[in-house]
C-alpha atoms as a PDB file:
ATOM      1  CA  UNK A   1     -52.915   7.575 -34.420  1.00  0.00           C
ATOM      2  CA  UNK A   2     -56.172   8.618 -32.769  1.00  0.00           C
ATOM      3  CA  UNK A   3     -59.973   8.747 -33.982  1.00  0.00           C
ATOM      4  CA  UNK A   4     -62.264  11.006 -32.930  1.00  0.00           C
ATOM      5  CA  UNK A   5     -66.145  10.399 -33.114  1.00  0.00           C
ATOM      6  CA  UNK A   6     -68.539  13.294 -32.253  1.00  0.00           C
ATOM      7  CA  UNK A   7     -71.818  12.691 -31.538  1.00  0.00           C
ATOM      8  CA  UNK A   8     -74.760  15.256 -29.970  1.00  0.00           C
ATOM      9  CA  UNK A   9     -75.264  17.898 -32.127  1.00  0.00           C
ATOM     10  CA  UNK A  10     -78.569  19.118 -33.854  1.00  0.00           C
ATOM     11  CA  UNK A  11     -81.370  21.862 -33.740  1.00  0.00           C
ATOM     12  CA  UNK A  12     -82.411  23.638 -30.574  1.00  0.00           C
ATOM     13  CA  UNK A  13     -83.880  26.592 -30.015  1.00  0.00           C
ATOM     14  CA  UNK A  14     -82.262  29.687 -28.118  1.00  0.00           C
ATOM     15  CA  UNK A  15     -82.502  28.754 -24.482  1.00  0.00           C
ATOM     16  CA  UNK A  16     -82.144  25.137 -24.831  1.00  0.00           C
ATOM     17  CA  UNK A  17     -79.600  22.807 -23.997  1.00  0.00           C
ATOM     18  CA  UNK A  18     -77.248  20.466 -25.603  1.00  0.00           C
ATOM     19  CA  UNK A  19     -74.687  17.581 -25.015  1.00  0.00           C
ATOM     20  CA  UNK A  20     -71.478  16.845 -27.123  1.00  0.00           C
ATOM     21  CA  UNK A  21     -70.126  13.338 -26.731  1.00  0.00           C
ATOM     22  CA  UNK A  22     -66.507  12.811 -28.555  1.00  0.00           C
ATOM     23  CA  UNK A  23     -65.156   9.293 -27.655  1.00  0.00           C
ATOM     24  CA  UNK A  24     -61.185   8.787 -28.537  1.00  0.00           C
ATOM     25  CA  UNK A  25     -59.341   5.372 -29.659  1.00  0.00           C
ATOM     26  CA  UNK A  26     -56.319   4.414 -30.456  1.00  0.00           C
ATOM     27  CA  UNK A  27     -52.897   5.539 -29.359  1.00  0.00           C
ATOM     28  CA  UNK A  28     -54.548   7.302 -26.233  1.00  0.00           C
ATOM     29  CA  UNK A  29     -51.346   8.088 -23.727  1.00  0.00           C
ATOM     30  CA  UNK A  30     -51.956   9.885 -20.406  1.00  0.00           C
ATOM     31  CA  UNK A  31     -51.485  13.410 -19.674  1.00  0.00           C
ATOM     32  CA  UNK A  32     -53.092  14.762 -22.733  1.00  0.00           C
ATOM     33  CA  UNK A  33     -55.679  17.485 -23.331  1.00  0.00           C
ATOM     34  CA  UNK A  34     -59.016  16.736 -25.066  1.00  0.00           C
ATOM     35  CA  UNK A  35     -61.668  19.876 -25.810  1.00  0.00           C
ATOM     36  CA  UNK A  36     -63.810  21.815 -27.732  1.00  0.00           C
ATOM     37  CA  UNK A  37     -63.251  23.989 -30.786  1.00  0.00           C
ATOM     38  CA  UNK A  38     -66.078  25.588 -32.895  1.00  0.00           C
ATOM     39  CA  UNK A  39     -65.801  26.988 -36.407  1.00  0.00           C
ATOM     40  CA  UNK A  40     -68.045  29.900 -37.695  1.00  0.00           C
ATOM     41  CA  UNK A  41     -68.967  30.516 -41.706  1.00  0.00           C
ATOM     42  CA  UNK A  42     -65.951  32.122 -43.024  1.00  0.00           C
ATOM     43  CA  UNK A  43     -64.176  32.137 -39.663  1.00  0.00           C
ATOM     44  CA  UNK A  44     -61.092  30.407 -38.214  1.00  0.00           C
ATOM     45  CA  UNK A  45     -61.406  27.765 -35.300  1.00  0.00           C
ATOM     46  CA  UNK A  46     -61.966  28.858 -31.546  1.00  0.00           C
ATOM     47  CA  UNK A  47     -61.360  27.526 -28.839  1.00  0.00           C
ATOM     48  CA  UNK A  48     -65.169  26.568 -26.418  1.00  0.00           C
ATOM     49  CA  UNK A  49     -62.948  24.935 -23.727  1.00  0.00           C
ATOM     50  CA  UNK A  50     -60.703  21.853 -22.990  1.00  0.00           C
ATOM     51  CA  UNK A  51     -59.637  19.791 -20.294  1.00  0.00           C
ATOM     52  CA  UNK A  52     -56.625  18.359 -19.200  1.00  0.00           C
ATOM     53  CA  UNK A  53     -56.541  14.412 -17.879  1.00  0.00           C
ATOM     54  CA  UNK A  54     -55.658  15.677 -14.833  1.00  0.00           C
ATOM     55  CA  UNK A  55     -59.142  17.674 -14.707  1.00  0.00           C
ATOM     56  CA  UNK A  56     -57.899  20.921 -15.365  1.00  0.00           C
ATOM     57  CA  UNK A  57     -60.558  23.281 -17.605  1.00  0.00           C
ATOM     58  CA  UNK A  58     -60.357  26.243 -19.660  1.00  0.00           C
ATOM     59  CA  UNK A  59     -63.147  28.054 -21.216  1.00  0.00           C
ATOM     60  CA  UNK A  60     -63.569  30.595 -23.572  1.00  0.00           C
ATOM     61  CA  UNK A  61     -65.119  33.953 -22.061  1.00  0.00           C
ATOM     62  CA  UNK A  62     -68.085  33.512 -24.540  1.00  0.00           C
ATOM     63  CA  UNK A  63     -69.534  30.312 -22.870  1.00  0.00           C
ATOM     64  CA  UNK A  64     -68.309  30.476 -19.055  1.00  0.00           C
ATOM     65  CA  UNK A  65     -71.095  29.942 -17.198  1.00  0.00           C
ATOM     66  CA  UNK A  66     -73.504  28.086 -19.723  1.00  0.00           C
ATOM     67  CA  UNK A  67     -71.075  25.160 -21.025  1.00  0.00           C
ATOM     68  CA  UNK A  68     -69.858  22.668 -18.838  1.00  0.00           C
ATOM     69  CA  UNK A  69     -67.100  20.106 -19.973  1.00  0.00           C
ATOM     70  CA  UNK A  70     -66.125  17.012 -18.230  1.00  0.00           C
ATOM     71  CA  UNK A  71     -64.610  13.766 -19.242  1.00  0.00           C
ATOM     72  CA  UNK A  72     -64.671  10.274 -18.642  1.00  0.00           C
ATOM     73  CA  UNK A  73     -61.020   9.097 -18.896  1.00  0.00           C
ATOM     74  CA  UNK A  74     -61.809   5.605 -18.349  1.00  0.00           C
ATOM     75  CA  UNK A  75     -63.412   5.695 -21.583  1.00  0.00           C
ATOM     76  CA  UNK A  76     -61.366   8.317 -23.534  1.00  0.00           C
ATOM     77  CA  UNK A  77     -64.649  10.342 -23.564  1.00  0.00           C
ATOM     78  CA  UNK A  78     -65.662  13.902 -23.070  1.00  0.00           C
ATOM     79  CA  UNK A  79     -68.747  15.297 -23.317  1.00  0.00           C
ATOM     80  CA  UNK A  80     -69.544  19.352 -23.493  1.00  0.00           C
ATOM     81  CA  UNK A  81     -72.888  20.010 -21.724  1.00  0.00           C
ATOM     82  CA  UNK A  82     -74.177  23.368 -23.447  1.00  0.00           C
ATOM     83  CA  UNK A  83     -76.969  25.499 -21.573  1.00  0.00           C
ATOM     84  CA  UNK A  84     -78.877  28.639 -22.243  1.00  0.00           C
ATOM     85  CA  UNK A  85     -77.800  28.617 -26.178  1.00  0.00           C
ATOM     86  CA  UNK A  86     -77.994  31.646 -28.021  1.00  0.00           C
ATOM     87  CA  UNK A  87     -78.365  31.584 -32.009  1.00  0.00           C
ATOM     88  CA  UNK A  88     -74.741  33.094 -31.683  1.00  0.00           C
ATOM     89  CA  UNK A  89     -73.376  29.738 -30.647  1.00  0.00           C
ATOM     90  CA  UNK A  90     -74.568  28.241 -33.805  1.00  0.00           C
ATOM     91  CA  UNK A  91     -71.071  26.813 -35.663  1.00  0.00           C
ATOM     92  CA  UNK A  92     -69.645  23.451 -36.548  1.00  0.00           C
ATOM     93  CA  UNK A  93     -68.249  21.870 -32.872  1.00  0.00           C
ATOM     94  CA  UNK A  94     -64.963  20.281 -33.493  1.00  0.00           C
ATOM     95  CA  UNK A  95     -63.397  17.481 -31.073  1.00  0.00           C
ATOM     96  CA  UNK A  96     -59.716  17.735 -30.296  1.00  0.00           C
ATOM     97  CA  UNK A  97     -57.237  15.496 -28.787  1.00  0.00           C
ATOM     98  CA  UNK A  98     -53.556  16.888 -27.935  1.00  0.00           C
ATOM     99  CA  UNK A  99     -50.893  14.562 -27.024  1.00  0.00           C
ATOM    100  CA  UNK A 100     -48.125  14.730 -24.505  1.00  0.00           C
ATOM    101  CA  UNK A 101     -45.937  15.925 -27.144  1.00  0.00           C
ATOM    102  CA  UNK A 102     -48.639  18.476 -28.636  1.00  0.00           C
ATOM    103  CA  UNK A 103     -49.691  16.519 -31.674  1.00  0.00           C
ATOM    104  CA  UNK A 104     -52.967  17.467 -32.873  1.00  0.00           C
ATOM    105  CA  UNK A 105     -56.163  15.453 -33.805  1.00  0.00           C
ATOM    106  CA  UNK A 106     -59.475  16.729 -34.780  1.00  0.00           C
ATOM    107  CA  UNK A 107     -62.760  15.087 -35.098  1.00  0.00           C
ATOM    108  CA  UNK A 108     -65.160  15.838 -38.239  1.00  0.00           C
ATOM    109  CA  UNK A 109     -67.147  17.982 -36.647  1.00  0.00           C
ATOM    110  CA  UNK A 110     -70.585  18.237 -35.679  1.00  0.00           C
ATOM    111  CA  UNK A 111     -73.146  21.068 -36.137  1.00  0.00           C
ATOM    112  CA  UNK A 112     -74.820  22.857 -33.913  1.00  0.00           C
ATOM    113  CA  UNK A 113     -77.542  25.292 -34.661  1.00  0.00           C
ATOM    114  CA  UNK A 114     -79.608  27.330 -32.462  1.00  0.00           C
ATOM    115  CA  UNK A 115     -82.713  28.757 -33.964  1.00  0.00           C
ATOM    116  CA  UNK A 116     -84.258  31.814 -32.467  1.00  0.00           C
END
């Protein structure tokens, strides 16, 4: 098993920044994939980006250029710096672990709003 806890969200207004922390424990095995998923009202999951333990990112189109995520693997952490928010941006931030073997695990969520 592996827990999740997100921390960084909040209130900002359009044009400011934020910073996601999700720290992982438990069965934490190498060559996995942690990221970023965010969930509008009414709207299935997307993917923000995600990065591989080998340091290899992927973004979504929507935030290239104004998120940044990085990770820590000494301490099963990854963060998601997020610049120049917009009000679209405002959802409920999801962390996500994959295994080797492509299990899932998701984090509670934390919310992000971005007032304009």
């Amino acid at each position: 098993q592996v827990q999740l806890l997100e921390s960084g969200g909040g209130l900002v207004q359009a044009g400011g920044s934020l910073r996601l922390s999700c720290a992982a424990s438990g069965s934490i095995i190498g060559g996995n994939t942690m990221g970023w998923y965010r969930q509008f009202p009414g709207k299935q999951r997307e993917l923000v980006a995600t990065s591989t333990s080998g340091g290899i990112t992927n973004y979504a189109d929507s935030v290239k250029g104004r998120f940044t995520i990085s990770r820590d693997n000494a301490k099963n952490t990854i963060y998601l710096q997020m610049n120049s928010l917009r009000p679209e941006d405002t959802a409920v931030y999801y962390c996500t672990y994959r295994s080797p073997w492509l299990r899932d695990y998701w984090g509670q969520g934390t919310q992000v709003t971005v007032s304009s």
